[in-house]
C-alpha atoms as a PDB file:
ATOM      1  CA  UNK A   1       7.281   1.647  93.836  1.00  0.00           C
ATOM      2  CA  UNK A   2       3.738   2.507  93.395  1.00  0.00           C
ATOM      3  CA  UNK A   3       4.323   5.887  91.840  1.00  0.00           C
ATOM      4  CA  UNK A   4       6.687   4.173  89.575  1.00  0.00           C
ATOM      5  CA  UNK A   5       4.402   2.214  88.518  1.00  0.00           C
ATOM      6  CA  UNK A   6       1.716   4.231  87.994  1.00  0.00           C
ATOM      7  CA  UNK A   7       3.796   6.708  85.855  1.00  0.00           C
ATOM      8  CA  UNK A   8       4.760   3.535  83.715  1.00  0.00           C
ATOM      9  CA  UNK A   9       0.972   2.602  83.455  1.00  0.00           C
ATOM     10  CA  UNK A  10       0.355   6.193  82.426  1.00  0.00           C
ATOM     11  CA  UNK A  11       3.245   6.536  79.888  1.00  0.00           C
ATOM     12  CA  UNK A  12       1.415   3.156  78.316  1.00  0.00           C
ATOM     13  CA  UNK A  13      -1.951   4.214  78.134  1.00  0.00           C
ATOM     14  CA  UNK A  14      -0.274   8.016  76.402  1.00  0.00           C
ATOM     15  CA  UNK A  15       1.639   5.551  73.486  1.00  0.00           C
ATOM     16  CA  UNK A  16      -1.635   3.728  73.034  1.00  0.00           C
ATOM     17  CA  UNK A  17      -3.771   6.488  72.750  1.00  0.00           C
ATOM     18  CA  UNK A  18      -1.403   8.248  70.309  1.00  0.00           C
ATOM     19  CA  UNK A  19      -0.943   4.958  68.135  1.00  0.00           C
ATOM     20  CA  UNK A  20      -5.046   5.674  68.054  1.00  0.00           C
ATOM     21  CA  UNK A  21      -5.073   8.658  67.051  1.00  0.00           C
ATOM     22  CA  UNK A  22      -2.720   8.330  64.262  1.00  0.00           C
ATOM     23  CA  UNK A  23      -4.439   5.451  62.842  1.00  0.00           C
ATOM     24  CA  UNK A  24      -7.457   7.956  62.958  1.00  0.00           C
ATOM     25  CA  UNK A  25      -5.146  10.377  61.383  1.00  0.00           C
ATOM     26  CA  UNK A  26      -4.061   8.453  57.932  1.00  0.00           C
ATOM     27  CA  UNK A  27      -7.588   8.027  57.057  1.00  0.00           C
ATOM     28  CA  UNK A  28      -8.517  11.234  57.253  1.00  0.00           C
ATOM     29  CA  UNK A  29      -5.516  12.903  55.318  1.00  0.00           C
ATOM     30  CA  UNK A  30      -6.173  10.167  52.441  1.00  0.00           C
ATOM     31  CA  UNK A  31      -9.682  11.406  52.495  1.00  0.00           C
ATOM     32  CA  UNK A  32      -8.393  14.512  51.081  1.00  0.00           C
ATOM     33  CA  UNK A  33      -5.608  13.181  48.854  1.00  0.00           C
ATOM     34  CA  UNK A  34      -5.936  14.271  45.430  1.00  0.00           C
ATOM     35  CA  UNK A  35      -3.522  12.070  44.236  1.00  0.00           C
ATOM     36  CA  UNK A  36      -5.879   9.904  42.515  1.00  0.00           C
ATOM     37  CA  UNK A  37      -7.429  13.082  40.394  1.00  0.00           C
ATOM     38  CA  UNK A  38      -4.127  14.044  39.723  1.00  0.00           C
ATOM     39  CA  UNK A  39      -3.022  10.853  38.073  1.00  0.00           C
ATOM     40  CA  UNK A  40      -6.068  10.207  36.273  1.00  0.00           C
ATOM     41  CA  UNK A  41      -6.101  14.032  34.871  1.00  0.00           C
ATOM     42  CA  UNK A  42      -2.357  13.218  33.616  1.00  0.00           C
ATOM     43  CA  UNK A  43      -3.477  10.079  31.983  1.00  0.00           C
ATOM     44  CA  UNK A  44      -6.521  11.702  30.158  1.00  0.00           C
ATOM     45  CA  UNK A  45      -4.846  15.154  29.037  1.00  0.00           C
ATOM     46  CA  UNK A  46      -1.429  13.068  27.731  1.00  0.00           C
ATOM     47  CA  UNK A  47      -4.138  10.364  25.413  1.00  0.00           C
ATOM     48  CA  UNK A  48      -6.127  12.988  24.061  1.00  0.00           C
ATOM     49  CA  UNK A  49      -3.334  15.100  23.460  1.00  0.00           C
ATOM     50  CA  UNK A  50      -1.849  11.728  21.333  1.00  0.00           C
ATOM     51  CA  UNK A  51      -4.779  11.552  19.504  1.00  0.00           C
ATOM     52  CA  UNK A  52      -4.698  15.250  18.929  1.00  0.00           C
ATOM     53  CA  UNK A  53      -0.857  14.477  17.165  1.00  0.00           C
ATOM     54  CA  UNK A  54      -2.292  11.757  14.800  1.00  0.00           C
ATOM     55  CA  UNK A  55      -5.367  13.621  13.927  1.00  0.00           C
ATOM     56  CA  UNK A  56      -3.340  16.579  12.515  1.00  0.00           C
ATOM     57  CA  UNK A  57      -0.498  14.247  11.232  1.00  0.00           C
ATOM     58  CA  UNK A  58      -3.173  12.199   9.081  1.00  0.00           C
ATOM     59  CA  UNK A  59      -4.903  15.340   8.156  1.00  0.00           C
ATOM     60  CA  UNK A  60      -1.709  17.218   6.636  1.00  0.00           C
ATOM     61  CA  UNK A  61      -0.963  13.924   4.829  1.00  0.00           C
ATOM     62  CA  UNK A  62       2.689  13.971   6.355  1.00  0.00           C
ATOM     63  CA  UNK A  63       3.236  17.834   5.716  1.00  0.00           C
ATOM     64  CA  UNK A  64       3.660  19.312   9.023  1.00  0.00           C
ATOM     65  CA  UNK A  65       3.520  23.386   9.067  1.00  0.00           C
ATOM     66  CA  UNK A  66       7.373  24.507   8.947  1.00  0.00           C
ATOM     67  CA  UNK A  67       6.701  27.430  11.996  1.00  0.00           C
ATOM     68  CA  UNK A  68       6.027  24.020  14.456  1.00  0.00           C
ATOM     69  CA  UNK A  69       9.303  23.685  16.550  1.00  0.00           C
ATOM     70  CA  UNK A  70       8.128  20.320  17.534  1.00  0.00           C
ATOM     71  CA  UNK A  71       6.793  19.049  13.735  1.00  0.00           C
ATOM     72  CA  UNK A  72       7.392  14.826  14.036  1.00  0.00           C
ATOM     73  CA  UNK A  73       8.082  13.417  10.609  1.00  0.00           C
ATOM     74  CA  UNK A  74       5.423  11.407   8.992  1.00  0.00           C
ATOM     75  CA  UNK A  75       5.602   8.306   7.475  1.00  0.00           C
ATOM     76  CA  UNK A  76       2.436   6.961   6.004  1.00  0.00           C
ATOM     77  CA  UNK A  77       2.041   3.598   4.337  1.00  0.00           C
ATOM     78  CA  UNK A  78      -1.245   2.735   2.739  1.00  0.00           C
ATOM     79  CA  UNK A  79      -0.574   0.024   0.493  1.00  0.00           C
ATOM     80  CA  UNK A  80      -1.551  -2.674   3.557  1.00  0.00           C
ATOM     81  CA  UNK A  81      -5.004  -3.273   5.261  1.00  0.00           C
ATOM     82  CA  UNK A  82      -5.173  -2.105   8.046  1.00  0.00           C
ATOM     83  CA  UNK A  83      -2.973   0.675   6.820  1.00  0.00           C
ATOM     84  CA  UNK A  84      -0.333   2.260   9.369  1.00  0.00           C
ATOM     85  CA  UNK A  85       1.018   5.666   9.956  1.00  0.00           C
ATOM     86  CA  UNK A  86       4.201   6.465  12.464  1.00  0.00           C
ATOM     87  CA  UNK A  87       4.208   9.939  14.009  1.00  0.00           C
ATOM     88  CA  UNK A  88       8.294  10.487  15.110  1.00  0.00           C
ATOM     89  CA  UNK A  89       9.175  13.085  17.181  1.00  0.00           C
ATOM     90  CA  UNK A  90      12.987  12.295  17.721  1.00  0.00           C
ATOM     91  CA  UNK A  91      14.617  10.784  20.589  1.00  0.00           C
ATOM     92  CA  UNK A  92      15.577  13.653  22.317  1.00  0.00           C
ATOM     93  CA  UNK A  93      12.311  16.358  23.831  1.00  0.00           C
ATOM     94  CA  UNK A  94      11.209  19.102  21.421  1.00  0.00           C
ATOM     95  CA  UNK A  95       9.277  21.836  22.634  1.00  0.00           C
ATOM     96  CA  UNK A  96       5.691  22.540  21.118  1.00  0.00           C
ATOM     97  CA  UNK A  97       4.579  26.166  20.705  1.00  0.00           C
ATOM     98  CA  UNK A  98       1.897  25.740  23.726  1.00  0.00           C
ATOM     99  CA  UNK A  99       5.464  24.435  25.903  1.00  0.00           C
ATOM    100  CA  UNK A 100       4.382  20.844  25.807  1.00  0.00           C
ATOM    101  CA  UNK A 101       7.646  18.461  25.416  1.00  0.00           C
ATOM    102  CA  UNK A 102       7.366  14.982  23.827  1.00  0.00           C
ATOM    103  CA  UNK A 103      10.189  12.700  22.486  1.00  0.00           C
ATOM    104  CA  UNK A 104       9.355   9.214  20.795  1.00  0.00           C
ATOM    105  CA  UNK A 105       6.931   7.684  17.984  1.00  0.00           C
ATOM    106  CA  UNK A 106       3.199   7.014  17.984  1.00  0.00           C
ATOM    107  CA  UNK A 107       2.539   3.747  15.566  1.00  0.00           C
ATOM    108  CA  UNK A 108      -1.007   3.838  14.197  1.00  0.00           C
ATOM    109  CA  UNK A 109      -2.858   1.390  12.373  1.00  0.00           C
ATOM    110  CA  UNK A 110      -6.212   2.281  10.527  1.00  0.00           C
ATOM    111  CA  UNK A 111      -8.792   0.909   8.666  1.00  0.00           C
ATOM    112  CA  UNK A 112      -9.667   3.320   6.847  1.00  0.00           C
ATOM    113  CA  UNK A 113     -10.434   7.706   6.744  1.00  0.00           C
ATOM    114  CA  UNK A 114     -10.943   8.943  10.231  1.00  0.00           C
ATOM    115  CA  UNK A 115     -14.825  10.229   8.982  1.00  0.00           C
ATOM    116  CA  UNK A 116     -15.850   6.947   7.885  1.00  0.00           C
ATOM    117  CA  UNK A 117     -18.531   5.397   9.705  1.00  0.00           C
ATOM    118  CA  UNK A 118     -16.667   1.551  10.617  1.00  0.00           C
ATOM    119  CA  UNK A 119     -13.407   2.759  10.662  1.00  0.00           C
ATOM    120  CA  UNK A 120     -11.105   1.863  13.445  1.00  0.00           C
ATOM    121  CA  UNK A 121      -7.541   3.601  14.473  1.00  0.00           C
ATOM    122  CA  UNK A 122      -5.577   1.959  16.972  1.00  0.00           C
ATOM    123  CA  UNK A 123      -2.610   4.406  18.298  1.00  0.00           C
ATOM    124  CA  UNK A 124       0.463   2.695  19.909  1.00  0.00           C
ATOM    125  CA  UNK A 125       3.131   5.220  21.879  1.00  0.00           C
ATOM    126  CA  UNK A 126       6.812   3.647  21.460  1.00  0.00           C
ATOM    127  CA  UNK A 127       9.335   5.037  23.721  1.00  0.00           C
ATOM    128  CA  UNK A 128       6.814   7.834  24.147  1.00  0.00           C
ATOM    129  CA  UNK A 129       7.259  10.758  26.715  1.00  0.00           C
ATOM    130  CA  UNK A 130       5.481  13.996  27.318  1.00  0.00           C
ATOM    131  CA  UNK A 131       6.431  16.167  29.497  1.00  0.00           C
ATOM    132  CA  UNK A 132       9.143  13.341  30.221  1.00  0.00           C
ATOM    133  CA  UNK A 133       6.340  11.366  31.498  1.00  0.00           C
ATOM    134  CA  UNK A 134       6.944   7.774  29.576  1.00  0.00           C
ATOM    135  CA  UNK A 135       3.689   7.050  28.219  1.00  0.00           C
ATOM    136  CA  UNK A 136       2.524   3.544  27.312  1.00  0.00           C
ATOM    137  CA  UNK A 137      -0.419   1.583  26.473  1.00  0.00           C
ATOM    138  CA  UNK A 138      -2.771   1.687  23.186  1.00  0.00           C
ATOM    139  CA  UNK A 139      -5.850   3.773  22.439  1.00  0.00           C
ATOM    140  CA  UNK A 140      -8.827   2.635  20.043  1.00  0.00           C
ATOM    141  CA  UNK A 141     -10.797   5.168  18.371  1.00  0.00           C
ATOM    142  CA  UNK A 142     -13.952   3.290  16.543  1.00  0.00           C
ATOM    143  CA  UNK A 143     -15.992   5.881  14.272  1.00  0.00           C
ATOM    144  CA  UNK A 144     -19.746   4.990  14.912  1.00  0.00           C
ATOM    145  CA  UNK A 145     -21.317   6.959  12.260  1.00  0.00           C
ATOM    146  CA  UNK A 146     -23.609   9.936  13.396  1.00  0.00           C
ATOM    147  CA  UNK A 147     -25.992  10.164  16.518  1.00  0.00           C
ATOM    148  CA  UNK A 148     -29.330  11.645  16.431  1.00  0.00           C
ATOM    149  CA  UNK A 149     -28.441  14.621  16.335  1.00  0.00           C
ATOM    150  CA  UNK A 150     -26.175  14.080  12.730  1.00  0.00           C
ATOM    151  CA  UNK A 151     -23.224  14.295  14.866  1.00  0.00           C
ATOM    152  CA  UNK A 152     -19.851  12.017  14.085  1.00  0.00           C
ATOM    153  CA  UNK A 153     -19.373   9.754  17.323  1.00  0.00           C
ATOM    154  CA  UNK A 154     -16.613   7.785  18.352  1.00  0.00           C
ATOM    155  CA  UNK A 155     -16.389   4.683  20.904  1.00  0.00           C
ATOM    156  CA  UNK A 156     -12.775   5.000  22.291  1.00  0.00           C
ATOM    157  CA  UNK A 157     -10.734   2.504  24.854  1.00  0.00           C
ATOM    158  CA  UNK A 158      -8.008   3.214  26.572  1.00  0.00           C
ATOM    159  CA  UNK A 159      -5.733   1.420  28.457  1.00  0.00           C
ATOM    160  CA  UNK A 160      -2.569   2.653  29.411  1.00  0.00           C
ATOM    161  CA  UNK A 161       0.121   3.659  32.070  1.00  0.00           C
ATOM    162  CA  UNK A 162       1.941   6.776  32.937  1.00  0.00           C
ATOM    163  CA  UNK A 163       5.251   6.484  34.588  1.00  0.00           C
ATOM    164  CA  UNK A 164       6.672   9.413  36.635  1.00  0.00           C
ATOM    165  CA  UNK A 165      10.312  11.348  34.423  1.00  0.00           C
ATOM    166  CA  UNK A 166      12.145   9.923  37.289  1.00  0.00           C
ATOM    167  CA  UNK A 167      10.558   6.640  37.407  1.00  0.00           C
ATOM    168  CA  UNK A 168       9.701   6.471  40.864  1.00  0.00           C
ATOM    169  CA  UNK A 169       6.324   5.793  40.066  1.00  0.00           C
ATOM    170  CA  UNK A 170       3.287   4.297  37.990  1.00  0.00           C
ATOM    171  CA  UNK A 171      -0.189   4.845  37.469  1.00  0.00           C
ATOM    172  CA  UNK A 172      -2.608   2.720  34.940  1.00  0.00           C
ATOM    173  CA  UNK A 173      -5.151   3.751  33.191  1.00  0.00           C
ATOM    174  CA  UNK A 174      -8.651   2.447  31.720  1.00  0.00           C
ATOM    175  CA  UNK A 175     -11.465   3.820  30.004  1.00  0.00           C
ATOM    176  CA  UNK A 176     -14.506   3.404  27.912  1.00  0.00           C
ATOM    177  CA  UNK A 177     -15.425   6.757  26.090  1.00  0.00           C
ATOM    178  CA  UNK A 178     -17.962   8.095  23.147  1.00  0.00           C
ATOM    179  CA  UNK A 179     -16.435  11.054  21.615  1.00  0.00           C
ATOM    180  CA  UNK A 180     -19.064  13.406  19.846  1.00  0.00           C
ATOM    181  CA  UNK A 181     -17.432  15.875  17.156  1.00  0.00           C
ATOM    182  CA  UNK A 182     -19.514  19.189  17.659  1.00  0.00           C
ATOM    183  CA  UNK A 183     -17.299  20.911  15.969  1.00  0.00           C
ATOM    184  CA  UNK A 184     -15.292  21.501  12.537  1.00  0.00           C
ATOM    185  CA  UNK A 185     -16.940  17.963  11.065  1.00  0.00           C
ATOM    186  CA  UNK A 186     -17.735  19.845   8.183  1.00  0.00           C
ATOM    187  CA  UNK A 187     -14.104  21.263   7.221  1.00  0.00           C
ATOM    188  CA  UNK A 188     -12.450  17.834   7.284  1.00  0.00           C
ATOM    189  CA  UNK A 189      -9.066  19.244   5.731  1.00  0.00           C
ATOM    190  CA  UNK A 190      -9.135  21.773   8.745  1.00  0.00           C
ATOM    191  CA  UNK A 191      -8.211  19.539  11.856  1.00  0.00           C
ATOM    192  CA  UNK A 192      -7.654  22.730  14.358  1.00  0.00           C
ATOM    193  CA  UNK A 193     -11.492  23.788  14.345  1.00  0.00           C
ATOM    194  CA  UNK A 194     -12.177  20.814  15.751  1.00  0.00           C
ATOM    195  CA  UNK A 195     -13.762  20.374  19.573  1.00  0.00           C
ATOM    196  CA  UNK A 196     -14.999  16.887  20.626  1.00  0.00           C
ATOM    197  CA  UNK A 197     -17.143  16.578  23.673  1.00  0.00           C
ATOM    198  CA  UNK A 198     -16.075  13.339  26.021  1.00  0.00           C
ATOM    199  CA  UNK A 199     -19.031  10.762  28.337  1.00  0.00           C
ATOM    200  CA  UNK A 200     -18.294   7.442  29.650  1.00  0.00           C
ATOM    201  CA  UNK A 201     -16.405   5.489  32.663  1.00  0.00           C
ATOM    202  CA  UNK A 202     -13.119   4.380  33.650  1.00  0.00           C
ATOM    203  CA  UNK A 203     -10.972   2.565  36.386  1.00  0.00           C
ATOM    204  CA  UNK A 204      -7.455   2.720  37.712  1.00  0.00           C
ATOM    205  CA  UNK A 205      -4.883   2.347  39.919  1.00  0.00           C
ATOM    206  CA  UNK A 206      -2.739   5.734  41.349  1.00  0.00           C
ATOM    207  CA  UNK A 207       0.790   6.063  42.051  1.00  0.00           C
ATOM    208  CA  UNK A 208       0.142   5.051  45.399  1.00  0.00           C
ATOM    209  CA  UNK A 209      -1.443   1.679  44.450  1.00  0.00           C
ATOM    210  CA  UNK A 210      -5.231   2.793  45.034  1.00  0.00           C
ATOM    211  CA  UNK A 211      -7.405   1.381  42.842  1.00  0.00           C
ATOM    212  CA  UNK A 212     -10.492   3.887  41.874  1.00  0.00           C
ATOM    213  CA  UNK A 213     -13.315   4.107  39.454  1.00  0.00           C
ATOM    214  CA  UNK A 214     -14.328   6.829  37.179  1.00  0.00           C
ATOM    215  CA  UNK A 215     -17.609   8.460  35.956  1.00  0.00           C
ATOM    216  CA  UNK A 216     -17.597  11.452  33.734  1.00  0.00           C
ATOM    217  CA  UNK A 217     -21.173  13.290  35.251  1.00  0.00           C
ATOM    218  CA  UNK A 218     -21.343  16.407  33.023  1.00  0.00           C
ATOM    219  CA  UNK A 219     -19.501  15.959  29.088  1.00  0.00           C
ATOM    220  CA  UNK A 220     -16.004  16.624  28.932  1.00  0.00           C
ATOM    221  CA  UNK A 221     -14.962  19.650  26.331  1.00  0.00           C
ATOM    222  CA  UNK A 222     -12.197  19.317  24.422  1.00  0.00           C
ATOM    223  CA  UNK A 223     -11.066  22.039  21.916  1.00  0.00           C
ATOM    224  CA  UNK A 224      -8.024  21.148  19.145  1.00  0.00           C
ATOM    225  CA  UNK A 225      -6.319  24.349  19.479  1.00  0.00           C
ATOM    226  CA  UNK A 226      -5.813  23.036  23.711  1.00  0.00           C
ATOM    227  CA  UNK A 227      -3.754  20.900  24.796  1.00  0.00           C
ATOM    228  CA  UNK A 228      -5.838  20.536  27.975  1.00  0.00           C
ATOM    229  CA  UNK A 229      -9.617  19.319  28.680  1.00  0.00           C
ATOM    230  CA  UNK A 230     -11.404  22.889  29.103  1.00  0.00           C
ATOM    231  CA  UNK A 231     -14.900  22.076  30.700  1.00  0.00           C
ATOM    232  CA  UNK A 232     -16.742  19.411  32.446  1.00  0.00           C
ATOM    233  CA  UNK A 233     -17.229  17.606  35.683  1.00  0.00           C
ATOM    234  CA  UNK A 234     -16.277  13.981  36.289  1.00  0.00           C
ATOM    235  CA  UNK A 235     -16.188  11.790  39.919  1.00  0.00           C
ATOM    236  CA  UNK A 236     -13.798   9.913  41.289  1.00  0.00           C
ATOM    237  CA  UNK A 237     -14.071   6.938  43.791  1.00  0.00           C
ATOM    238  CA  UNK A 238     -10.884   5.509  45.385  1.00  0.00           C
ATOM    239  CA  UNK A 239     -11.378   2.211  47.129  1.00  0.00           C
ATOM    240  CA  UNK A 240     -12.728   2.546  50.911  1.00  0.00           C
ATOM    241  CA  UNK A 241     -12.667   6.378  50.222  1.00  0.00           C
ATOM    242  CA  UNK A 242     -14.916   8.937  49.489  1.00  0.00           C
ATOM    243  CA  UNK A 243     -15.845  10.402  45.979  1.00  0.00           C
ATOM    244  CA  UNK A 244     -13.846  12.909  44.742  1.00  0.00           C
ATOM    245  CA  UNK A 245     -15.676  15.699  42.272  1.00  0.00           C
ATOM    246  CA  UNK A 246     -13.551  16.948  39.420  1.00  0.00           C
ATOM    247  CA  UNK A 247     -14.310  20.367  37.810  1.00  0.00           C
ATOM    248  CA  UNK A 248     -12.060  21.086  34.593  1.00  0.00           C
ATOM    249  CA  UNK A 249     -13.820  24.902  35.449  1.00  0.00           C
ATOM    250  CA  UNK A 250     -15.708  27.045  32.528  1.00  0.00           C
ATOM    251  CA  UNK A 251     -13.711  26.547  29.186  1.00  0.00           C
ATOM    252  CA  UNK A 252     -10.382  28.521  29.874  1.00  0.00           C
ATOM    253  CA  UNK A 253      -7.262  26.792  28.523  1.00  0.00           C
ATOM    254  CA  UNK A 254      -5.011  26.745  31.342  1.00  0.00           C
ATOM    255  CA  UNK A 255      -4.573  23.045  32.531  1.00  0.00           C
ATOM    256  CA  UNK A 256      -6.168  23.374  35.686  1.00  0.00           C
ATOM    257  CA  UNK A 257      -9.003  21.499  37.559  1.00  0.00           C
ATOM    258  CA  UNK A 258     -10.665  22.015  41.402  1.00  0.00           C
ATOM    259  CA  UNK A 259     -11.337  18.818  43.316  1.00  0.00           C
ATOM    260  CA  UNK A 260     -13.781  18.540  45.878  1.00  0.00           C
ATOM    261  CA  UNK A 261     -13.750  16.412  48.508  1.00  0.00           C
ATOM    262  CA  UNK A 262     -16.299  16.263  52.033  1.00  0.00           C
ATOM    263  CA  UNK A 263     -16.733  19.921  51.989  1.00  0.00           C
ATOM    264  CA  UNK A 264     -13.230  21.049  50.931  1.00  0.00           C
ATOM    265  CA  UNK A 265     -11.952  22.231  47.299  1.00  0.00           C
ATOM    266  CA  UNK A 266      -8.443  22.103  45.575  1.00  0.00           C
ATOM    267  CA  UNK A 267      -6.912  23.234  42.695  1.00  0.00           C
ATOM    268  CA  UNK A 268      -5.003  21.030  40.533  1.00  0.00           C
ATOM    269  CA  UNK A 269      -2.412  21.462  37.778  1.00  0.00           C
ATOM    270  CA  UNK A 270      -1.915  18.819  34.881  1.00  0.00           C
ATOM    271  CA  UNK A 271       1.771  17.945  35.020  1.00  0.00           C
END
């Protein structure tokens, strides 16, 4: 009876110290989640890439170049204040030369020409997808006039959501930017010279339901012939975490980033 007990006594104190060790387990392997990175990545490449579709739509004045297998059609309307612009892209995925998909409209209401210092463009995705990703929230671009350095600035908010193609999850989105245009200001009829580079903070909430905060540390590049941030390092807190480092690497287009994390680095793709 004693040796029965004692093996029951033992089997106890194994389950305990197992139930220990895997509650000393979780923590550790979300230490080193980069879910969080990932989701807020996916949130910033799919609204710039938005803003990217309405810049060149409002640029061509409605005319689209013919060669562009995923050209939306157009519809401007400017005989309102604030004056609106829808950006269609069909209800069914087309396929953009750089393999980007998107499906659904972008409504935009402005105030007035994108260089103007006061002007203020407010983009709305309707039954918006990229990448079948459904896409919703607004984005505010504000047009501050020039810095001190005679460059066009912009104070843009974003709040948002990103649902995953098969629904099974949601992530939101919120952030408070100023957009510098360093380049192709002067050729304002010439939208794909353009490159824009990105400071500010933002907060979230991942797929998982982890809330985090966001602080871009070194400017974020963004060129208008890439779909995809290029350059730039940003952090990333989730709650009761540690801070994640994001590194969008050296200014190659290929929709990658490295997070780091207590000594360890990953690499990402944008989905």
């Amino acid at each position: 009876m004693k040796d029965l007990k004692h093996v029951a006594w033992t089997a106890i104190v194994l389950l305990a110290l197992a139930g220990c060790r895997k509650e000393k387990e979780e923590p550790a392997q979300l230490s080193f989640d980069y879910t969080t990175a990932q989701d807020n990545a996916t949130a910033d490449d799919y609204f710039n890439d938005m803003m990217q579709q309405v810049d060149g739509a409002a640029t061509d004045e409605g005319l689209r170049d013919t060669d562009d297998p995923c050209a939306p059609t157009v519809t401007i309307d400017l005989g309102a204040m604030p004056h609106t612009m829808t950006v269609d892209f069909g209800s069914t995925n087309c396929t953009a030369l750089n393999g980007r998909m998107r499906r659904g409209v972008l409504f935009v209401t402005f105030t007035g020409a994108y260089g103007d210092p006061g002007t203020v463009i407010t983009i709305t995705p309707q039954n918006y997808y990229v990448n079948d990703h459904h896409v919703e929230g607004s984005k505010t671009v504000t047009n501050m006039g020039e810095n001190t350095a005679h460059q066009p600035y912009f104070n843009v908010t974003v709040d948002g959501t990103i649902t995953a193609p098969d629904g099974s999850w949601t992530a939101t989105h919120h952030s408070q930017r100023v957009r510098t245009w360093t380049g192709g200001s002067d050729t304002p009829m010439t939208w794909t010279d353009d490159a824009y580079t990105i400071t500010g903070t933002g907060n979230g909430v991942n797929r998982n339901g982890l809330p985090y905060t966001m602080a871009i540390t070194n400017a974020l590049h963004v060129n208008w012939g890439c779909p995809y941030i290029t350059q730039g390092t940003l952090t990333l807190t989730p709650q009761d975490l540690p801070t994640r480092t994001i590194d969008y690497g050296n200014g190659t287009c290929d929709g990658t980033f490295t997070v780091s994390v207590s000594g360890y680095t990953f690499t990402v793709t944008i989905g």
